[in-house]
N, C-alpha and C. Protein backbone atom coordinates (compact mmCIF):
# COMPACT_ATOMS: atom_id res chain seq x y z
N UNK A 1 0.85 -1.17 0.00
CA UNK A 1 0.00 0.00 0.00
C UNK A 1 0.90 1.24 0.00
N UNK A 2 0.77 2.03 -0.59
CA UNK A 2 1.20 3.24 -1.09
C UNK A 2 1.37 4.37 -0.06
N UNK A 3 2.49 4.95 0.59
CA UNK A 3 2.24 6.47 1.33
C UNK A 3 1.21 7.58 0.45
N UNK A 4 0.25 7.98 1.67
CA UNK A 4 -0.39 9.27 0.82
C UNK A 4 1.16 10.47 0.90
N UNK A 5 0.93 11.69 0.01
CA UNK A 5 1.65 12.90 0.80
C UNK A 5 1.51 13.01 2.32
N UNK A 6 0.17 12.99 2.11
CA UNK A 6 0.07 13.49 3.82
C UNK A 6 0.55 12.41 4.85
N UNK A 7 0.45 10.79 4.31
CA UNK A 7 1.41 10.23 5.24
C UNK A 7 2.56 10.67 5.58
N UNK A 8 3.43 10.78 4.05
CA UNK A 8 4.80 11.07 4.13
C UNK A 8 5.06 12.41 5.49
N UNK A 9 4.04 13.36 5.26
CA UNK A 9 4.44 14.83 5.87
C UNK A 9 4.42 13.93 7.47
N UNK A 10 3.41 13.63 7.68
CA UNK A 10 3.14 12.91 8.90
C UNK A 10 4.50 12.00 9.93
N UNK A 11 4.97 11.27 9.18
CA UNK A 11 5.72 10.10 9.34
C UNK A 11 7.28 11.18 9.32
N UNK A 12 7.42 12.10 8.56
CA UNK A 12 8.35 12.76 8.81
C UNK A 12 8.86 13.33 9.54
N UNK A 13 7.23 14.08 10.08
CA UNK A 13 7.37 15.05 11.43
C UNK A 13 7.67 14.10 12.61
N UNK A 14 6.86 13.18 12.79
CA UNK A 14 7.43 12.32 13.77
C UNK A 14 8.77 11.80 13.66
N UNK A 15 9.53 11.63 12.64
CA UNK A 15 10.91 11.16 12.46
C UNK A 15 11.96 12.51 13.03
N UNK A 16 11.47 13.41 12.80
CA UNK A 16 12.34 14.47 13.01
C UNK A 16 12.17 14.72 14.45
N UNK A 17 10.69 14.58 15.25
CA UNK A 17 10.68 14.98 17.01
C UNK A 17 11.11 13.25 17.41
N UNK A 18 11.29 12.66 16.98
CA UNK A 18 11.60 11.58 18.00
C UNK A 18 13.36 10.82 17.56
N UNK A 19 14.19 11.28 18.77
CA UNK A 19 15.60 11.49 18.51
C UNK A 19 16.13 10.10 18.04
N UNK A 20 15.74 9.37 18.73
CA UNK A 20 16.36 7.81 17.48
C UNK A 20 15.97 7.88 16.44
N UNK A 21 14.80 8.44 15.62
CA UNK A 21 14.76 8.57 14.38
C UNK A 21 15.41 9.60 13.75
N UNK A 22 15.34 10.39 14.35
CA UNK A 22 16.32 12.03 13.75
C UNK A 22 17.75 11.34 13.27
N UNK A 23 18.59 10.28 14.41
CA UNK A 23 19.46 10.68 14.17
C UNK A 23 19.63 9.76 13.07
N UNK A 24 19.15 8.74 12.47
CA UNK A 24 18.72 8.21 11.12
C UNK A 24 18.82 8.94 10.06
N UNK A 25 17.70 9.88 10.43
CA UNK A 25 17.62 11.18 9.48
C UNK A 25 18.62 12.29 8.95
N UNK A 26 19.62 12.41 10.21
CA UNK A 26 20.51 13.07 10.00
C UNK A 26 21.36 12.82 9.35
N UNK A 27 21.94 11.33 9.46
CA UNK A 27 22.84 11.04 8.84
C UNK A 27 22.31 10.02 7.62
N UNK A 28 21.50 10.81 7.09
CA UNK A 28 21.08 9.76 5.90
C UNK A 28 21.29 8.65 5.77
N UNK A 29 21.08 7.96 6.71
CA UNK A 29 21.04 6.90 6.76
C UNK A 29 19.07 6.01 6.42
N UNK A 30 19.18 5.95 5.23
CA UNK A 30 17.90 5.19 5.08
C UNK A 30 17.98 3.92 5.57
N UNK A 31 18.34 3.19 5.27
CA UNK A 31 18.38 1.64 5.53
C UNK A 31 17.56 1.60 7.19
N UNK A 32 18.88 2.27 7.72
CA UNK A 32 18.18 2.48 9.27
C UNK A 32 17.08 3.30 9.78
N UNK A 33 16.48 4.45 9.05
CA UNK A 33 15.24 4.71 8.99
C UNK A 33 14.10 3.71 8.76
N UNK A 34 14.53 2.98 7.62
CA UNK A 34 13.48 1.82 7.11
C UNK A 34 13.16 1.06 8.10
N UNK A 35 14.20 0.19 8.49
CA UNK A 35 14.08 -0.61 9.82
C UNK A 35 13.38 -0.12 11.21
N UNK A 36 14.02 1.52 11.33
CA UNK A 36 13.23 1.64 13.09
C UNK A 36 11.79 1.95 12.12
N UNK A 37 11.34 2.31 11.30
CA UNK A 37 9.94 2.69 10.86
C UNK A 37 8.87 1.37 10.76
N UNK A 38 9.58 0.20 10.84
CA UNK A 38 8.85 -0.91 10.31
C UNK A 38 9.52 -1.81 11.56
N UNK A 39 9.83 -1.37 12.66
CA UNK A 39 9.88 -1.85 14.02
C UNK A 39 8.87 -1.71 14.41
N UNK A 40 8.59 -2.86 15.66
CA UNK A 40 7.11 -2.94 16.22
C UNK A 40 7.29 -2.06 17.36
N UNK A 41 5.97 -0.79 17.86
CA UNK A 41 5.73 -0.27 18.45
C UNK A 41 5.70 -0.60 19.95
N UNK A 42 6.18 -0.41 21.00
CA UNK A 42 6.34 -0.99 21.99
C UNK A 42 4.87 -1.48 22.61
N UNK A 43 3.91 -0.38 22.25
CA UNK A 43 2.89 -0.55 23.34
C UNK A 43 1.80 -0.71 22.08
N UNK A 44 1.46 -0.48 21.09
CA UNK A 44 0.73 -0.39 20.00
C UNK A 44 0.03 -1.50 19.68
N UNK A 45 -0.96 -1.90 19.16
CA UNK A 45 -1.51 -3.35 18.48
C UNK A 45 -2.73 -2.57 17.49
N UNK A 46 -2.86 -3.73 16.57
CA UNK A 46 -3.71 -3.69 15.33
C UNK A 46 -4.12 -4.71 15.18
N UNK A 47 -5.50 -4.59 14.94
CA UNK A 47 -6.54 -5.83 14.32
C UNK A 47 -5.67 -6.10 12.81
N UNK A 48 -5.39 -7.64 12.96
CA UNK A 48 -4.88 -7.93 11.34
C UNK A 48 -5.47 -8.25 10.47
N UNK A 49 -5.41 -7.60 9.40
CA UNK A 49 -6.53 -7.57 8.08
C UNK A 49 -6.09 -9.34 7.34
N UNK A 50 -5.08 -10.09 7.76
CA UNK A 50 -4.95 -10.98 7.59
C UNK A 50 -4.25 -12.03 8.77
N UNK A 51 -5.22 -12.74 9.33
CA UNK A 51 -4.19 -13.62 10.22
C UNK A 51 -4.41 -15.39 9.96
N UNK A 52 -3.65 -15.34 10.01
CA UNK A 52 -3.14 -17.14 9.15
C UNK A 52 -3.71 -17.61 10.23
N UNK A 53 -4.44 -18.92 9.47
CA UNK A 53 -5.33 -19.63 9.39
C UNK A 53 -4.60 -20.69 10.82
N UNK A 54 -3.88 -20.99 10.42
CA UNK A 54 -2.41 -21.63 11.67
C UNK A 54 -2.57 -20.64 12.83
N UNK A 55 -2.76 -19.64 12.77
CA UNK A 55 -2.26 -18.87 14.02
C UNK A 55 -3.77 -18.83 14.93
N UNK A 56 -4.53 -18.93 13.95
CA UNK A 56 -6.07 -18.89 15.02
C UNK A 56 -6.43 -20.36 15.22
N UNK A 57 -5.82 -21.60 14.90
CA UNK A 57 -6.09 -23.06 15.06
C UNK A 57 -5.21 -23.28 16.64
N UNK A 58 -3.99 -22.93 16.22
CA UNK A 58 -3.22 -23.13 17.10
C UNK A 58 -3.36 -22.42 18.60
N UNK A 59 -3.95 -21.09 18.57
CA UNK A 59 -4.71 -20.49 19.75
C UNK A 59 -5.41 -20.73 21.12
N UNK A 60 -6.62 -21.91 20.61
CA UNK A 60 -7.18 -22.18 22.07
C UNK A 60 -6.46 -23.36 22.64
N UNK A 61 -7.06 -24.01 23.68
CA UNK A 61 -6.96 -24.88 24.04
C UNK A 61 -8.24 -25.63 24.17
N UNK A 62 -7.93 -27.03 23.47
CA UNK A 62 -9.01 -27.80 22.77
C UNK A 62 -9.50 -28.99 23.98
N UNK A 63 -8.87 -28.67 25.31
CA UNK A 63 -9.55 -29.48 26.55
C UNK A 63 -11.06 -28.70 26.48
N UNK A 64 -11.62 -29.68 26.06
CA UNK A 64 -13.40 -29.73 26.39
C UNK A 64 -14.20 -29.36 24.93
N UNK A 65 -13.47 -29.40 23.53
CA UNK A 65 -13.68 -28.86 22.43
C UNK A 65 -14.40 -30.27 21.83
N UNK A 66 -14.48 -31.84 22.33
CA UNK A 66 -15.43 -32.51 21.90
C UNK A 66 -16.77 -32.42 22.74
N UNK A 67 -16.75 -31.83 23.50
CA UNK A 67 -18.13 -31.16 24.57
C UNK A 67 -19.11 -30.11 23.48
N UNK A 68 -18.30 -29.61 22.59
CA UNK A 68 -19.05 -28.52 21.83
C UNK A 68 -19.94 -28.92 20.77
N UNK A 69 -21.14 -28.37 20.61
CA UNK A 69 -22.36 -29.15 19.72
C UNK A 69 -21.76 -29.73 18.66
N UNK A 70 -22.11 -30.27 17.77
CA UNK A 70 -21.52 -30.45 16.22
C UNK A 70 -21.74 -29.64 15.46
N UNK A 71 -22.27 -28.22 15.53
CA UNK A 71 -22.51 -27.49 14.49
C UNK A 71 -21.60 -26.24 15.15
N UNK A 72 -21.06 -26.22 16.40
CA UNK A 72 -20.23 -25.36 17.01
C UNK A 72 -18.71 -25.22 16.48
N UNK A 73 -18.67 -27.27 16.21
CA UNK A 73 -17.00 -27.70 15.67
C UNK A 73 -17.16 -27.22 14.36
N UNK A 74 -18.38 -27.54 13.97
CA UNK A 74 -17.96 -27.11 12.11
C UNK A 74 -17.91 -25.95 12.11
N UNK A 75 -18.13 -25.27 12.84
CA UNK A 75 -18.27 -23.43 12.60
C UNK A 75 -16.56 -23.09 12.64
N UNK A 76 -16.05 -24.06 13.37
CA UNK A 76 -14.87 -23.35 13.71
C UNK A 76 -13.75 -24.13 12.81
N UNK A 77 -14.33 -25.29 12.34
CA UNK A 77 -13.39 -26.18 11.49
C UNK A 77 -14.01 -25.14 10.15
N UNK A 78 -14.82 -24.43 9.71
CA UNK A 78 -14.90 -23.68 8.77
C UNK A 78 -13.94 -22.22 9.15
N UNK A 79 -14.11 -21.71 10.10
CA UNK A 79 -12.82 -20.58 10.19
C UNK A 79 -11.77 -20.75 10.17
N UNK A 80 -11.19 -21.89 10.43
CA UNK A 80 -9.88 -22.01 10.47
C UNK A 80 -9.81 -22.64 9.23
N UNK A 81 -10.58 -22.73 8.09
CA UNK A 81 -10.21 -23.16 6.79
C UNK A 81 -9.34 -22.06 5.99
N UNK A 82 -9.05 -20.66 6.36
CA UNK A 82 -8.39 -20.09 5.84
C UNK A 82 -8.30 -18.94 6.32
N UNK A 83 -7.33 -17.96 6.01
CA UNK A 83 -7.32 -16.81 6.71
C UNK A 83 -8.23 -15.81 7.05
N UNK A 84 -8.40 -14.93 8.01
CA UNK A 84 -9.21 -14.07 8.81
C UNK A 84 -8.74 -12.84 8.28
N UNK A 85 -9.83 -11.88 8.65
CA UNK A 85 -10.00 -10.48 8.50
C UNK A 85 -10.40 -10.14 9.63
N UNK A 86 -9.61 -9.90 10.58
CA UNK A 86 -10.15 -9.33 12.51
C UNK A 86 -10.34 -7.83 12.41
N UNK A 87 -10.12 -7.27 11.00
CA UNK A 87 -10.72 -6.03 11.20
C UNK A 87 -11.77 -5.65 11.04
N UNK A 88 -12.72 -7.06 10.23
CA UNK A 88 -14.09 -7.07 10.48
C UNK A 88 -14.80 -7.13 11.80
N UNK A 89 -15.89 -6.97 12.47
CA UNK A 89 -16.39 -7.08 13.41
C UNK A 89 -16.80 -8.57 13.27
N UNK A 90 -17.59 -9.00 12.36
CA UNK A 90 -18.56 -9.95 12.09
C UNK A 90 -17.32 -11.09 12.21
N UNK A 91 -16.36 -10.87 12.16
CA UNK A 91 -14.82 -11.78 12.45
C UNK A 91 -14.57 -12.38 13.93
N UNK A 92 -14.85 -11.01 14.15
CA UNK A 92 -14.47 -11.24 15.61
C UNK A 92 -15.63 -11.66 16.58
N UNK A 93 -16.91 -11.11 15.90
CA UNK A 93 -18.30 -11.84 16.71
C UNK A 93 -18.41 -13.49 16.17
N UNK A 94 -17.93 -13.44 15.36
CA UNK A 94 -17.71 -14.94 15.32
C UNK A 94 -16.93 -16.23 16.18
N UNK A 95 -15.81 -15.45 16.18
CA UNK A 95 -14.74 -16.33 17.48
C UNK A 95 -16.22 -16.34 18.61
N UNK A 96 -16.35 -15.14 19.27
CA UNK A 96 -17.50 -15.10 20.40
C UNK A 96 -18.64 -16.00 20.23
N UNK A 97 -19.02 -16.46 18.92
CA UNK A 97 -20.14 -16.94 18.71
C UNK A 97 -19.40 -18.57 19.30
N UNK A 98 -18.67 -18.78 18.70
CA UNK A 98 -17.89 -20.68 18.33
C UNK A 98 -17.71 -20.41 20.37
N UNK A 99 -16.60 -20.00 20.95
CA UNK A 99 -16.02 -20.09 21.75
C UNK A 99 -16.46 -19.23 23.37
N UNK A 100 -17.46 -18.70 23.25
CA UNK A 100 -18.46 -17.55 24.03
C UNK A 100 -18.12 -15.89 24.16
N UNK A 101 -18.13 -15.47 24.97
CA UNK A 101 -17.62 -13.92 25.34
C UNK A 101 -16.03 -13.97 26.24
N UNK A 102 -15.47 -13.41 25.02
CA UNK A 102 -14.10 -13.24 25.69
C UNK A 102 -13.96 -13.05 27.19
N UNK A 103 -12.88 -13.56 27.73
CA UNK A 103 -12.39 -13.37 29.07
C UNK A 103 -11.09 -13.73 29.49
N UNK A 104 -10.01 -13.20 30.17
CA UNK A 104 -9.21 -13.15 30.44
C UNK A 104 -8.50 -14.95 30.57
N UNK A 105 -7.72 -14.77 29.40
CA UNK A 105 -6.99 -16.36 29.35
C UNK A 105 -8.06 -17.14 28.80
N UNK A 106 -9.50 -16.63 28.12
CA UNK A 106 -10.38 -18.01 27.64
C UNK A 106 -10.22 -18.09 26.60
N UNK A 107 -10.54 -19.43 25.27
CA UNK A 107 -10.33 -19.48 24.30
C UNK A 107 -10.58 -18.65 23.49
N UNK A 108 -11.57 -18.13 23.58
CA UNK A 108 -12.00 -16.50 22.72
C UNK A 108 -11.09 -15.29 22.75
N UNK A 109 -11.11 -15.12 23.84
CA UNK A 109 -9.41 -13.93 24.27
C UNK A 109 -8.34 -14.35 23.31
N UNK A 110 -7.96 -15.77 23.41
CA UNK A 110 -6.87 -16.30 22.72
C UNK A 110 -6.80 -16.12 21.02
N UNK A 111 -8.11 -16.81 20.69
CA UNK A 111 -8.23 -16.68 19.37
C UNK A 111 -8.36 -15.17 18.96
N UNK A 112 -8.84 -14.36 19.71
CA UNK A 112 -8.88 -12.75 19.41
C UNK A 112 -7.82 -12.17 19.16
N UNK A 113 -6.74 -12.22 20.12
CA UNK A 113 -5.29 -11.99 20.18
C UNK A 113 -4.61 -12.60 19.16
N UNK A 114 -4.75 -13.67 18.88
CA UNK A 114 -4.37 -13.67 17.95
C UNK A 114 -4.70 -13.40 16.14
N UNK A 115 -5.36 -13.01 16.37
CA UNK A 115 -5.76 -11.56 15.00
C UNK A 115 -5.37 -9.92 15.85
N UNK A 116 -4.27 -9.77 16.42
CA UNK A 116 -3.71 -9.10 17.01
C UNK A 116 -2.54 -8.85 16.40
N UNK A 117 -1.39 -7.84 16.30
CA UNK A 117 -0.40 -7.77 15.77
C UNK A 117 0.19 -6.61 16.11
N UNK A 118 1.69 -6.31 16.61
CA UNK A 118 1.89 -5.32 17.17
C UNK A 118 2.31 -4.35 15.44
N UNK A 119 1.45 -2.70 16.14
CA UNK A 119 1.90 -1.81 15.14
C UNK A 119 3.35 -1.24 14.75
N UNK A 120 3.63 -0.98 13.85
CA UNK A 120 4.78 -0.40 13.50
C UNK A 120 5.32 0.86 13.50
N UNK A 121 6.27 1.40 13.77
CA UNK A 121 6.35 2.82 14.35
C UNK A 121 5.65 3.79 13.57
N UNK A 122 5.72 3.25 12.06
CA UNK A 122 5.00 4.24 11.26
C UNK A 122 3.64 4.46 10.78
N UNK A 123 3.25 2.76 11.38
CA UNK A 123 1.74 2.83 11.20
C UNK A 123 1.20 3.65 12.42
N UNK A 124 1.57 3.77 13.76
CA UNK A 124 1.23 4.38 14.93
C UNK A 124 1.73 5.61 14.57
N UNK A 125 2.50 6.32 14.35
CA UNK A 125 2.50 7.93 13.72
C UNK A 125 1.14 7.81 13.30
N UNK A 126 0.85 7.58 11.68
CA UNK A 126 -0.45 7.62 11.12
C UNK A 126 -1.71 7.68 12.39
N UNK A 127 -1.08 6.40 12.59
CA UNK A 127 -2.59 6.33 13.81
C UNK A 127 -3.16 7.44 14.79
N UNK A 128 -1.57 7.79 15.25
CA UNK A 128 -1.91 8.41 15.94
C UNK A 128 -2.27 10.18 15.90
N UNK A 129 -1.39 10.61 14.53
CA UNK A 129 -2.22 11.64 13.87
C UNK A 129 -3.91 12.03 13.00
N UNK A 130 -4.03 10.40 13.17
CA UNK A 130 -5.68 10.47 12.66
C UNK A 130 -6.79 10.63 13.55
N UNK A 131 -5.51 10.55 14.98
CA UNK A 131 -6.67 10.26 16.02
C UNK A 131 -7.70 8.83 16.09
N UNK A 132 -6.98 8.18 15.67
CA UNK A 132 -7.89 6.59 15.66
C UNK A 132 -7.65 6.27 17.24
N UNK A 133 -9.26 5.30 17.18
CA UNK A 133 -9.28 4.95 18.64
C UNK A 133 -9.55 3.13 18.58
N UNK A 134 -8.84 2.73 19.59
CA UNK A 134 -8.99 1.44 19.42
C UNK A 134 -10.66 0.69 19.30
N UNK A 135 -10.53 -0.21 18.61
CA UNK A 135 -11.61 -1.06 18.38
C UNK A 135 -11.33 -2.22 19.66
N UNK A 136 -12.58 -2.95 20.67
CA UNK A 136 -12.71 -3.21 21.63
C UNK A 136 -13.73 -4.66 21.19
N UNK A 137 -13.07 -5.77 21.75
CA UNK A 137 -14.11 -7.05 21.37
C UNK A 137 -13.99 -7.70 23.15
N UNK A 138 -14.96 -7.51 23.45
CA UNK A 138 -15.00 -8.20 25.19
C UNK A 138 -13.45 -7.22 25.92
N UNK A 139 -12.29 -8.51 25.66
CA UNK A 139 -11.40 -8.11 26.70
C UNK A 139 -9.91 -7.68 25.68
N UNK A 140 -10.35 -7.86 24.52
CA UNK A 140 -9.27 -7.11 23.27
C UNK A 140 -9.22 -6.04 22.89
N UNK A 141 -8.30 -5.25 22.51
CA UNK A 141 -8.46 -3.69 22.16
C UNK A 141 -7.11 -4.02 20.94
N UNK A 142 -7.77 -3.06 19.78
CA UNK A 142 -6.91 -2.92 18.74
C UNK A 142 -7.39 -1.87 17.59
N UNK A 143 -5.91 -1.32 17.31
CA UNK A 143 -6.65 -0.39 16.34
C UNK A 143 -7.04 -0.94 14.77
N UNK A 144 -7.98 -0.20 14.80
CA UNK A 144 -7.84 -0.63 12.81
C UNK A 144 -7.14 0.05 12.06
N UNK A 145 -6.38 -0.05 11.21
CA UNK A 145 -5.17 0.78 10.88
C UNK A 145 -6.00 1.61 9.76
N UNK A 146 -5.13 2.59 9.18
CA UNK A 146 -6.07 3.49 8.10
C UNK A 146 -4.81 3.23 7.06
N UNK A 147 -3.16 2.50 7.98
CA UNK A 147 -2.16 2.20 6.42
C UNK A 147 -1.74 0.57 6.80
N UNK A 148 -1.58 -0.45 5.99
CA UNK A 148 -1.41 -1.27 6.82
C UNK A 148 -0.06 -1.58 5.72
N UNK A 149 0.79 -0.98 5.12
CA UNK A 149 1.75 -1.26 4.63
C UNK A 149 3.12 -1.44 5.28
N UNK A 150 4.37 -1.89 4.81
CA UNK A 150 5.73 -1.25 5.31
C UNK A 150 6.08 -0.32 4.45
N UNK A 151 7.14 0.24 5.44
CA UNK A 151 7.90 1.12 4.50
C UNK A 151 9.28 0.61 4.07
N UNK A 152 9.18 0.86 2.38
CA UNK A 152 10.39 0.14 2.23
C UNK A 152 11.29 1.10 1.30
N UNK A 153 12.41 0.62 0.72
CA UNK A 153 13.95 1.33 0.53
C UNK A 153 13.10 2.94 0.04
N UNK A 154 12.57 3.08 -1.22
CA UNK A 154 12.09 4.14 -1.84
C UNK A 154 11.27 5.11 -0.56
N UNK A 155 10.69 4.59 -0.15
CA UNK A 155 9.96 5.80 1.05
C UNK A 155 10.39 6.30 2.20
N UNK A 156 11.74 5.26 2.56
CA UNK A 156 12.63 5.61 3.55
C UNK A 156 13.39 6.79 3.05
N UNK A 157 14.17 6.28 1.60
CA UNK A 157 15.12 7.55 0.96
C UNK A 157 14.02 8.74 0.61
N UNK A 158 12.72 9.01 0.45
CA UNK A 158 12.02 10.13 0.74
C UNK A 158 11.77 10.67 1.35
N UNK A 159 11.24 9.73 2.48
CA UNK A 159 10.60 10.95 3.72
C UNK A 159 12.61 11.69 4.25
N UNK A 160 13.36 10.90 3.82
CA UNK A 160 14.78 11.88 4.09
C UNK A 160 15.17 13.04 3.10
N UNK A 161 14.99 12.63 2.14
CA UNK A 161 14.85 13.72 0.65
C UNK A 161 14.29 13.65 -0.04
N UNK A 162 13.62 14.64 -0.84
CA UNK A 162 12.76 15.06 -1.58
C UNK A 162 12.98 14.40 -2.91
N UNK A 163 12.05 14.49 -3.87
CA UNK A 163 12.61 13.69 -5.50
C UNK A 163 13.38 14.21 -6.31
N UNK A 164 13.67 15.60 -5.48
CA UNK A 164 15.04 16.29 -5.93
C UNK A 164 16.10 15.69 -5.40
N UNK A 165 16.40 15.35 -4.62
CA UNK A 165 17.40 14.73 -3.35
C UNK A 165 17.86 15.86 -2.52
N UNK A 166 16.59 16.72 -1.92
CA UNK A 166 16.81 17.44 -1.48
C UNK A 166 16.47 17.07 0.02
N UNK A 167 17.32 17.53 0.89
CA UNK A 167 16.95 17.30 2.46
C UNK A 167 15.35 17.81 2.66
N UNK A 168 14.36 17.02 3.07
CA UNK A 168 12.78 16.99 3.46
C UNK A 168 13.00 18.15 4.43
């Protein structure tokens, strides 16, 4: 997915007030811009517009999962037939539907979290200049992103210089 301008302006300003990125910036060093920009955010998370099909199987714990109706297992042997979109709601009311209302350590929490994914420094700039507020399922909180790309060699060497190769 593509930087808007206004990402770029965005993602810049934050590169320039936050001093491990400056000093990236300073010394033109893209490579290492690229990398801290597409480092995971310490405290940040995002609903993943894709989470492997493996990662939500492997999630609960299946003590008491032949207890569940037969139309409960197929619901869930049908979700885990392929990858998820947790930035849907109807995604995530689904886990709730198969597994009940999230709760701390229950299989639903688990499977939720995992359509979880920590944000990246540059998707949380964005985020956090859009003012996005996390999306909330029982006991999960995550944002929905508005960029869900990386940034790679070409947008690093921009947001540092211009298409002139002029210092931003």
């Amino acid at each position: 997915m593509a930087l808007t301008a206004n990402q770029f302006t965005v993602i810049r300003a934050m590169v320039i007030a936050t001093p491990a990125a400056k000093a990236f910036y300073d010394a033109d060093d893209w490579q290492g811009l690229r990398d801290w920009l597409n480092s995971a955010s310490a405290s940040t998370t995002n609903w993943r517009a894709t989470a492997p099909s493996a990662d939500c199987e492997e999630a609960p714990n299946y003590v008491g999962y032949g207890a569940l109706a037969q139309g409960v297992r197929d619901s869930w042997n049908l979700f885990i037939s392929r990858d998820r979109n947790f930035t849907k709601a109807k995604v995530r009311n689904w886990v709730e539907a198969i597994w009940g209302t999230a709760a701390a350590g229950n299989n639903a929490e688990k499977v939720l979290k995992a359509g979880v994914a920590k944000t990246t420094m540059a998707q949380e700039a964005i985020a956090v200049n859009a003012a996005l507020q996390p999306v909330t399922q029982s006991t999960v909180s995550a944002l929905k992103l508005g960029y869900e790309g990386v940034i790679d060699d070409l947008d690093a060497k921009r947001i540092i210089r211009n298409d002139s190769g002029v210092k931003a």
